[in-house]
N, C-alpha and C. Protein backbone atom coordinates (compact mmCIF):
# COMPACT_ATOMS: atom_id res chain seq x y z
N UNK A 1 -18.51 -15.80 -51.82
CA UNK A 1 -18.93 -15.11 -50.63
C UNK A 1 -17.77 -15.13 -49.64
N UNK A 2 -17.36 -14.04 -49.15
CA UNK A 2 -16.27 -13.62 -47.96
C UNK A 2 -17.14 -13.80 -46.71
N UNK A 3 -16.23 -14.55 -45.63
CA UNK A 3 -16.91 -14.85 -44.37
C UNK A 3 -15.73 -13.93 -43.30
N UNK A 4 -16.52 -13.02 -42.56
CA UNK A 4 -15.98 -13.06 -41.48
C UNK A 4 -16.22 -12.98 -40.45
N UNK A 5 -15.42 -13.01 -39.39
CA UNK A 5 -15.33 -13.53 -38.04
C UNK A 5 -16.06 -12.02 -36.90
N UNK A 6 -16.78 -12.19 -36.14
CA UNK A 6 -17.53 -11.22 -35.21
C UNK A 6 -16.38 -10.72 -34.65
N UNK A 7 -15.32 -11.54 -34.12
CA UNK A 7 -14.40 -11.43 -33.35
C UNK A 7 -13.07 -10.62 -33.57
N UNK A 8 -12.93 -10.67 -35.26
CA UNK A 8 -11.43 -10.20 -35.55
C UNK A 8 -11.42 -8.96 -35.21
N UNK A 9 -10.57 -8.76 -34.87
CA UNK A 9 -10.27 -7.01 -34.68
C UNK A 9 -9.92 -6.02 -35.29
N UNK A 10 -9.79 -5.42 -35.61
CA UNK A 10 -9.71 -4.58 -36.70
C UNK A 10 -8.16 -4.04 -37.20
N UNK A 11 -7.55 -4.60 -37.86
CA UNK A 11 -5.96 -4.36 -37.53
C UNK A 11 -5.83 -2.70 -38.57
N UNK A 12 -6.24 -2.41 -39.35
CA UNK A 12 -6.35 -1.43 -39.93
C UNK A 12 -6.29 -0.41 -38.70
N UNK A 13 -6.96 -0.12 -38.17
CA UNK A 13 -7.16 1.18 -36.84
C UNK A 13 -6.97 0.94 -35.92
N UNK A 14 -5.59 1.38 -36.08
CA UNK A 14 -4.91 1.38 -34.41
C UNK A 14 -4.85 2.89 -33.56
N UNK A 15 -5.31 2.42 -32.24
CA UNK A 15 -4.94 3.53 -31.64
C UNK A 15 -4.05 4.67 -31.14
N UNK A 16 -4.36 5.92 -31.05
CA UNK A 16 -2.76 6.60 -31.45
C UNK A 16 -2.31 6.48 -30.64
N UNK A 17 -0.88 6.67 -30.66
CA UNK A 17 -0.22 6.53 -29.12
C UNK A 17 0.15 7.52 -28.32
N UNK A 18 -0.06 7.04 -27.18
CA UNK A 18 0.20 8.39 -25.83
C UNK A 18 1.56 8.88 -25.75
N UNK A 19 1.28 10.19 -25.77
CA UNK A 19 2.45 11.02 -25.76
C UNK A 19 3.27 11.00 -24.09
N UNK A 20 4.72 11.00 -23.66
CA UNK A 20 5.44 10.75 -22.55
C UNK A 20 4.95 11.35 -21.83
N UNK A 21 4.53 12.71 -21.79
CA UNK A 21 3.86 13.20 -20.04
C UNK A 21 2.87 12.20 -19.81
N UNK A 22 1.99 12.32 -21.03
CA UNK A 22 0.60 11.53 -21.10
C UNK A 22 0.86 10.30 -20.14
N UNK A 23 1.85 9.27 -20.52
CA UNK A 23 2.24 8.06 -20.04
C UNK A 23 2.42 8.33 -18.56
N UNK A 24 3.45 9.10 -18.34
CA UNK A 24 3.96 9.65 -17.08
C UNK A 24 2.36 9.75 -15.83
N UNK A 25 1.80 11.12 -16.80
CA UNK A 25 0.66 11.40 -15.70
C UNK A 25 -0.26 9.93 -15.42
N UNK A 26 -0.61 9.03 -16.27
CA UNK A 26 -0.87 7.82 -16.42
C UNK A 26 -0.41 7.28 -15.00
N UNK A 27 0.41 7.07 -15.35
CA UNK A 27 1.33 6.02 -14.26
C UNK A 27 1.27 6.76 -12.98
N UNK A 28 1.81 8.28 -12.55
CA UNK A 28 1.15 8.33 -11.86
C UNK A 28 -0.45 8.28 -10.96
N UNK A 29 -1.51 8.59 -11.82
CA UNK A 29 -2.40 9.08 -11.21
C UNK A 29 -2.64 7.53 -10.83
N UNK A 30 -2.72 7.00 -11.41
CA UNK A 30 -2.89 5.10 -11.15
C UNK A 30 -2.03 4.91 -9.54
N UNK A 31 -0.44 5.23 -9.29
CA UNK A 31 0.26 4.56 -8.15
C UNK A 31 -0.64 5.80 -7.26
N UNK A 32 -0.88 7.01 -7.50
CA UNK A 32 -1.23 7.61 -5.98
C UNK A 32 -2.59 7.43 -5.96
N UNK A 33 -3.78 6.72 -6.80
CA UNK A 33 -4.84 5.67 -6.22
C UNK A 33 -5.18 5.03 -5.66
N UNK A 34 -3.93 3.89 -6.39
CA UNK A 34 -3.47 2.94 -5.71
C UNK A 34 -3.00 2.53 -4.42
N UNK A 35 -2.33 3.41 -3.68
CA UNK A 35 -1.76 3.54 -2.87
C UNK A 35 -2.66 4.14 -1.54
N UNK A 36 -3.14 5.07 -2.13
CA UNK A 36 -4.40 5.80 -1.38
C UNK A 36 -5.20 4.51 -0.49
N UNK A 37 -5.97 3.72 -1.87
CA UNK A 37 -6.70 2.90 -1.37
C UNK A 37 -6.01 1.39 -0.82
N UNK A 38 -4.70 1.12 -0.51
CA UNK A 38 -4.01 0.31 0.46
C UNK A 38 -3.60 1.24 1.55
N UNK A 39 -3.08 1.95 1.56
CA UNK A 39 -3.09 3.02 2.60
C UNK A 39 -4.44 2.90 3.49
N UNK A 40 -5.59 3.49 2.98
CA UNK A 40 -7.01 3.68 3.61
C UNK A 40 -7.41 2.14 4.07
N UNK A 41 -7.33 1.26 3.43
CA UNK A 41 -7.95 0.01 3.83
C UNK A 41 -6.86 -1.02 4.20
N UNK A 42 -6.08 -1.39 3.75
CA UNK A 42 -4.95 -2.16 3.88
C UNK A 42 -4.08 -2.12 5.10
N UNK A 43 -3.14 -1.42 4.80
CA UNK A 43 -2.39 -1.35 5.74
C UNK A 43 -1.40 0.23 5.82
N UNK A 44 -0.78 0.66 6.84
CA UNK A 44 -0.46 1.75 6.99
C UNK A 44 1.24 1.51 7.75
N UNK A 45 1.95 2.41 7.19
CA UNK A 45 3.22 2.47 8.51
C UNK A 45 3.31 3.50 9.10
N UNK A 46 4.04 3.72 10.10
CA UNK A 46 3.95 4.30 11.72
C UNK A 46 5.30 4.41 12.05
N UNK A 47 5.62 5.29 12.16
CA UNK A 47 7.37 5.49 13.39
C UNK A 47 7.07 5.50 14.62
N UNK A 48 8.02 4.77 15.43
CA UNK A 48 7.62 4.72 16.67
C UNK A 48 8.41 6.43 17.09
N UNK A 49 8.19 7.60 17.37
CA UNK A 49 8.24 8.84 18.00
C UNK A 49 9.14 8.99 19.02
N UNK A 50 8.62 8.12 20.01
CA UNK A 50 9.59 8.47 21.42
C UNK A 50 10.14 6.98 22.10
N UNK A 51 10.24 7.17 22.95
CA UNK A 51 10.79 5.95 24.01
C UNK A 51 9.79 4.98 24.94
N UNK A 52 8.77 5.61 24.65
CA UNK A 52 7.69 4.96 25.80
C UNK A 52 7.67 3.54 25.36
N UNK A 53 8.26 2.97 24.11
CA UNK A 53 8.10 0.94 23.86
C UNK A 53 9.04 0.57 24.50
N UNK A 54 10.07 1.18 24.48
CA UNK A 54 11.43 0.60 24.54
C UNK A 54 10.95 -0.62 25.35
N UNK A 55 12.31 -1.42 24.96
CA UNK A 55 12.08 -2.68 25.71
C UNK A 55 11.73 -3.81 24.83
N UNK A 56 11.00 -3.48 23.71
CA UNK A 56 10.20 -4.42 22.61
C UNK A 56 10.32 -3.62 21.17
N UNK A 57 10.00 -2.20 21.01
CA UNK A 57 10.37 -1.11 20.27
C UNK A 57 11.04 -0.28 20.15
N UNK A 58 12.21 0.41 19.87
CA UNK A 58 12.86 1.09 20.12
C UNK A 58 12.42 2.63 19.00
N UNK A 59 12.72 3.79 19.55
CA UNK A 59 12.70 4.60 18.66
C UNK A 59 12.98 4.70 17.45
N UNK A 60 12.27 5.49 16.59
CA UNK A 60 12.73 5.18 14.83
C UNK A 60 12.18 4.26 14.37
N UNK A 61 11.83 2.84 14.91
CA UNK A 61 11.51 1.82 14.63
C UNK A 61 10.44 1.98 13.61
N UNK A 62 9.81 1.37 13.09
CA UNK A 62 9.10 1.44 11.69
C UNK A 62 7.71 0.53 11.98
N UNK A 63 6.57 0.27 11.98
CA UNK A 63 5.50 -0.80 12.05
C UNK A 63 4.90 -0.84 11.08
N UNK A 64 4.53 -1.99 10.13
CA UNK A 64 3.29 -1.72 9.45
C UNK A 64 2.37 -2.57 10.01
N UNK A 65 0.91 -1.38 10.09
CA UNK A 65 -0.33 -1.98 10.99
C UNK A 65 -0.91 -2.48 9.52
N UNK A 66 -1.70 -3.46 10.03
CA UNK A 66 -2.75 -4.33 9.24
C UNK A 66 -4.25 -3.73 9.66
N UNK A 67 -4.62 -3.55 9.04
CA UNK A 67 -6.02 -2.65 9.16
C UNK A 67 -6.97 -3.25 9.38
N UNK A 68 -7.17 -4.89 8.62
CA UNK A 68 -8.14 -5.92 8.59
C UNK A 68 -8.04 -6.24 10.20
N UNK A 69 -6.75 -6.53 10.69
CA UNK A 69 -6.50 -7.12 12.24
C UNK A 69 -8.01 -6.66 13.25
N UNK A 70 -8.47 -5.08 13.23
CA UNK A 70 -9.33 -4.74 14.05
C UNK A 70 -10.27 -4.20 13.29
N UNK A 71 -10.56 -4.08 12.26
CA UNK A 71 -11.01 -3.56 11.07
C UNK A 71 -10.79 -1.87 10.92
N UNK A 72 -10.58 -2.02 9.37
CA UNK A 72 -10.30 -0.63 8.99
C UNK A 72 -11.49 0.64 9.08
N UNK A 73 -11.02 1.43 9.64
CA UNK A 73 -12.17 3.18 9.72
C UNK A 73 -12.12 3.63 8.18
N UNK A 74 -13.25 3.76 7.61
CA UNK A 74 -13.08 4.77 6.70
C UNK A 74 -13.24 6.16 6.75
N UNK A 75 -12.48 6.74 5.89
CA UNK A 75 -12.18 7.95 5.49
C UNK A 75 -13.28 9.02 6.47
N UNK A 76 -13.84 10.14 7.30
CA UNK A 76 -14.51 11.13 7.56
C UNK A 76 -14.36 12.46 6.85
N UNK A 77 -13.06 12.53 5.77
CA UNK A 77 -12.63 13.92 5.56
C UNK A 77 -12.31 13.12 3.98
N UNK A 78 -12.65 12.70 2.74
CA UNK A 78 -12.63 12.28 2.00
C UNK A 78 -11.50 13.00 0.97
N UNK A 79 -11.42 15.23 1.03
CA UNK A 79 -10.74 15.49 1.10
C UNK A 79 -9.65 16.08 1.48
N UNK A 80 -7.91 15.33 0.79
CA UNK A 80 -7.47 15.78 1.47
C UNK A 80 -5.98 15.71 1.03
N UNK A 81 -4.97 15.89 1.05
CA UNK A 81 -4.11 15.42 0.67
C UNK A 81 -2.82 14.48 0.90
N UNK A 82 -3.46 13.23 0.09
CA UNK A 82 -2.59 12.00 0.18
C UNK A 82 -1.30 12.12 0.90
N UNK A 83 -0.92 10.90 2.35
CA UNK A 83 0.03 10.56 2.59
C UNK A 83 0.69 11.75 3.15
N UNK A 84 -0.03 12.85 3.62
CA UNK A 84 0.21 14.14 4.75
C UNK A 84 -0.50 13.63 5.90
N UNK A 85 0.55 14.43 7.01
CA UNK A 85 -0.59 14.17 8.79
C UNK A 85 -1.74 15.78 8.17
N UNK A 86 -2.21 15.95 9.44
CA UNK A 86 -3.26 16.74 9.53
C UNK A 86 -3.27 18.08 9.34
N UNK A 87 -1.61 18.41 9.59
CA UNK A 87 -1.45 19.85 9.99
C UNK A 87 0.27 20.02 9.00
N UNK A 88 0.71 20.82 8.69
CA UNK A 88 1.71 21.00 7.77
C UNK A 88 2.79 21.24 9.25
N UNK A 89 3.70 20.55 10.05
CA UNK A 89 4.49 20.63 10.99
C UNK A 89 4.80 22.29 11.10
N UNK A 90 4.97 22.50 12.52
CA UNK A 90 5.48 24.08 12.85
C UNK A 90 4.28 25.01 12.68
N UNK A 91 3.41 24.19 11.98
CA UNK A 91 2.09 25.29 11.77
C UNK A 91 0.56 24.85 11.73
N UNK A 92 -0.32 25.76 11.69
CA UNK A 92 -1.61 25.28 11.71
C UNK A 92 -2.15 25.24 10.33
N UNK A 93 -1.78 24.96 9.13
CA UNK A 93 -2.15 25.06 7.88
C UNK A 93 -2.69 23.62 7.67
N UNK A 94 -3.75 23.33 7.38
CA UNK A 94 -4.53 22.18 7.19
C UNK A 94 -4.13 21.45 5.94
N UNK A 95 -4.11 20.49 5.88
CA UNK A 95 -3.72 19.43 4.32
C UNK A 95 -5.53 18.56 4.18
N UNK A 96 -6.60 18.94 4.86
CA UNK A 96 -7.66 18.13 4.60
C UNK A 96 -8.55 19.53 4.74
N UNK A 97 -9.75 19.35 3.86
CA UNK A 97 -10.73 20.05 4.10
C UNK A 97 -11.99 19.76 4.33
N UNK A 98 -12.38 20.30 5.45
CA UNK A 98 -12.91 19.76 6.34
C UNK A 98 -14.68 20.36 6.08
N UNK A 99 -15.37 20.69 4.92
CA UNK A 99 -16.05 21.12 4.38
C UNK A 99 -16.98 19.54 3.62
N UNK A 100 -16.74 18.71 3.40
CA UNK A 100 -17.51 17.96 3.68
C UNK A 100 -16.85 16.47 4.29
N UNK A 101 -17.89 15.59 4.80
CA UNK A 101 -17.75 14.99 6.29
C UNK A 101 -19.01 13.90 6.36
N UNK A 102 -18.03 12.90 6.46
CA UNK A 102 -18.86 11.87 6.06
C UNK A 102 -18.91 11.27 7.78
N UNK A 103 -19.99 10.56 7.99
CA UNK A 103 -19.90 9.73 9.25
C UNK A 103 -18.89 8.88 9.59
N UNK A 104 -18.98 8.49 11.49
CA UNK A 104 -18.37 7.73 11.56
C UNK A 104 -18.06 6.21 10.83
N UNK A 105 -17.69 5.10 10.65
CA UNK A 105 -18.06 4.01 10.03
C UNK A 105 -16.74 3.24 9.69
N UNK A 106 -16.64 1.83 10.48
CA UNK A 106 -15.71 0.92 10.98
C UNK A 106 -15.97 -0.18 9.77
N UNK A 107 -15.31 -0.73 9.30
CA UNK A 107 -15.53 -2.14 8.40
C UNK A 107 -14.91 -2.99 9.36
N UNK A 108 -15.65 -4.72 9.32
CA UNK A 108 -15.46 -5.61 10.74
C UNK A 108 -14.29 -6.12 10.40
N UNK A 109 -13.64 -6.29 11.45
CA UNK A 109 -12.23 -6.93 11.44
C UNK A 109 -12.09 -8.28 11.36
N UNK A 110 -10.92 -8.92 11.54
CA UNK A 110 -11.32 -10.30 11.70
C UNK A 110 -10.56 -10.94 13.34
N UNK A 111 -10.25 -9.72 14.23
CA UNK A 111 -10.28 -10.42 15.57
C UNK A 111 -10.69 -9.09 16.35
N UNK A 112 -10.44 -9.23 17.58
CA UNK A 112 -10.41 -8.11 18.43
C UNK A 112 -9.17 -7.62 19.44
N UNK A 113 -9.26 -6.35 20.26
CA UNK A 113 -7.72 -5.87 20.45
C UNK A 113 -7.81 -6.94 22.00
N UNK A 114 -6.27 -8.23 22.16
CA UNK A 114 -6.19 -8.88 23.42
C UNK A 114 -5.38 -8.10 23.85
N UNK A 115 -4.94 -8.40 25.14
CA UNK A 115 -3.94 -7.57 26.16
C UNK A 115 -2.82 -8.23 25.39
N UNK A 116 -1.83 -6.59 25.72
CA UNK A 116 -0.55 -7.52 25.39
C UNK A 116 -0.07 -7.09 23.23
N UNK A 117 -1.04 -6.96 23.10
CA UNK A 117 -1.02 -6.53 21.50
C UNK A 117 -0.60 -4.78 21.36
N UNK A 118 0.26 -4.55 20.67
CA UNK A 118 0.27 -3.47 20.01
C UNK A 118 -0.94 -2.36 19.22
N UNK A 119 -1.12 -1.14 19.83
CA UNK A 119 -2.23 -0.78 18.79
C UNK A 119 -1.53 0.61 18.71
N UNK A 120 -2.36 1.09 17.94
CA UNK A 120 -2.34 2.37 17.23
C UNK A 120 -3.53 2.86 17.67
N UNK A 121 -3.47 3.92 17.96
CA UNK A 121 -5.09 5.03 18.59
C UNK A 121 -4.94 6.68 18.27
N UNK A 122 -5.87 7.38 18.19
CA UNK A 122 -6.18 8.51 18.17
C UNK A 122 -5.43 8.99 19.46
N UNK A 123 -4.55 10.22 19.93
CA UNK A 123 -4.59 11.27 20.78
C UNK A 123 -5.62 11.77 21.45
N UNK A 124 -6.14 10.88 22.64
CA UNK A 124 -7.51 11.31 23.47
C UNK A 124 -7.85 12.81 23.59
N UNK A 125 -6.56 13.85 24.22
CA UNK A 125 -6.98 15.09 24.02
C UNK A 125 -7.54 16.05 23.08
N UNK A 126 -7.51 15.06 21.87
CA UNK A 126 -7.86 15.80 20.53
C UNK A 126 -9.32 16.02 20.17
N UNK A 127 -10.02 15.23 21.45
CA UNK A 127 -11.47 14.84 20.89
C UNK A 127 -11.80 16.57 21.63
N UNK A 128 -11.62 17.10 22.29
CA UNK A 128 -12.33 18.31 22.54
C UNK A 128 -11.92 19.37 21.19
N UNK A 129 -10.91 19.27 20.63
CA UNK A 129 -10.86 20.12 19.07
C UNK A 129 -12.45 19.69 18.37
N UNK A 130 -11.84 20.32 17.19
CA UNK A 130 -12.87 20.06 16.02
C UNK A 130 -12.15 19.03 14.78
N UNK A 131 -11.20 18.90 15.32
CA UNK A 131 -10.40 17.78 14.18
C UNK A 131 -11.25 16.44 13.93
N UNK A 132 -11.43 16.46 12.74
CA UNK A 132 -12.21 14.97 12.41
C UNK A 132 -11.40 13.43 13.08
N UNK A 133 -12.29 12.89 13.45
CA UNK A 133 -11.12 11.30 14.04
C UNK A 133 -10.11 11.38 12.69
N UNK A 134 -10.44 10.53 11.84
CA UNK A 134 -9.32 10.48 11.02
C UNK A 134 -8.24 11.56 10.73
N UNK A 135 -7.93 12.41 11.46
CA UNK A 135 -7.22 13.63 10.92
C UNK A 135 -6.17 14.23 12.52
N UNK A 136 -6.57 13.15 13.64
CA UNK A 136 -5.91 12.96 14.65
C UNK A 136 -4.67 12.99 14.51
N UNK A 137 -4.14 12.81 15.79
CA UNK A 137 -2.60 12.33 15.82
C UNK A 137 -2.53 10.88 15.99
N UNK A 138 -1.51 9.98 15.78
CA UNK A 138 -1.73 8.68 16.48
C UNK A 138 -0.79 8.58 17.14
N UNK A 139 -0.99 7.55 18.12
CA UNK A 139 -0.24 7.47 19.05
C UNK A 139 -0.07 5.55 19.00
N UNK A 140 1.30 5.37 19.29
CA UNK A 140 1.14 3.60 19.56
C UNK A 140 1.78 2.96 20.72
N UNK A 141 0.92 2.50 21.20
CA UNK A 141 1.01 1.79 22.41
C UNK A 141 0.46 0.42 22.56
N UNK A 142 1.07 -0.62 24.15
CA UNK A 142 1.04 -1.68 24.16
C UNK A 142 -0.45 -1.57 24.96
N UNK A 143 -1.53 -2.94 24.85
CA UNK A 143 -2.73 -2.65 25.66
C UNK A 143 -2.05 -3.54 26.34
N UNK A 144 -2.97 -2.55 27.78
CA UNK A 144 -2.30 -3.37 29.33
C UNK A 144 -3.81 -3.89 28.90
N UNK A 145 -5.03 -4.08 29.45
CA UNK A 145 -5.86 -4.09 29.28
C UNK A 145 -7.36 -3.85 28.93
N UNK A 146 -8.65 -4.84 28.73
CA UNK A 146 -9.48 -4.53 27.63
C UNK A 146 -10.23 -4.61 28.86
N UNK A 147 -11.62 -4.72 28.41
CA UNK A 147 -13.37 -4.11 28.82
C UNK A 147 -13.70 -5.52 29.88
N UNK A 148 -13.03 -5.37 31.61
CA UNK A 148 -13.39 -6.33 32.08
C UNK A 148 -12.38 -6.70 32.82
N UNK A 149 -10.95 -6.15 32.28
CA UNK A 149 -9.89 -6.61 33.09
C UNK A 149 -9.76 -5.61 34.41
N UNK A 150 -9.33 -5.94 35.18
CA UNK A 150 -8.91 -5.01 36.96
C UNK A 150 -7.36 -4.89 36.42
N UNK A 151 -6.98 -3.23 36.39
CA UNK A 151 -5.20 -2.83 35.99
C UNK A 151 -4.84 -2.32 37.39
N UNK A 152 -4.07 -2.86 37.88
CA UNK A 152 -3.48 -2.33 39.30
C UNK A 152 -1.65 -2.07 39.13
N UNK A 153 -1.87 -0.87 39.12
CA UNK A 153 -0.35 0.15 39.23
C UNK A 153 0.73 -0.04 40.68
């Protein structure tokens, strides 16, 4: 009587192997997933634009925000295309479509914004558009102060 094992594997039938685009598209579709979903939840980088840090930031300068810090927003415009702003520069041609639209909805952070901290925010004027929050401009700035403090200019 021949005994065998539940476990052995079958060395006779091997699987065929993936042809180089095959591999290729592989590898990609995996890093721009990947990336997507550290991007969306993780963490994000930011150029600082103009001059308004100077002093602590200088133009060009580079940030990567931590998303957990105040907790991360998810997605409102689900599609759209990866690692584009909102609008294709010089023009009004959209990179998100805005055809379906999910609610607002914050995942909890693990502190809150103190004076004195760096943040990243939406472009206030944008809220009278129809642009979804996530599909804003951002803007980064230092908080002078939060919900309670007296700011005298």
């Amino acid at each position: 009587m021949k005994w065998t094992s539940l476990f052995n594997k079958k060395t006779a039938q091997s699987k065929p192997k993936k042809s180089k685009p095959r591999e290729w598209f592989d590898a990609l579709l995996f890093a721009v997933i990947a990336s997507t979903i550290i991007k969306g939840l993780l963490f994000s980088a930011y150029a600082i634009p103009s001059g308004s840090m100077e002093g602590t930031l200088l133009t060009g300068d580079y940030l990567f925000v931590s998303k957990f810090a105040y907790g991360p927003r998810m997605p409102m415009t689900p599609v759209s295309i990866p690692f584009l702003e909102s609008t294709v520069t010089g023009s009004k041609i959209k990179t998100y479509w805005d055809g379906v639209k999910l609610p607002y909805f914050r995942l909890p952070g693990l502190s809150s914004v103190k004076s004195g901290d760096v943040v990243v925010f939406n472009y206030p004027p944008e809220a009278k558009d129809n642009t979804p929050v996530d599909m804003r401009t951002h803007y980064i700035k230092r908080c002078i102060g939060t919900p309670g403090d007296v700011v005298t200019i």
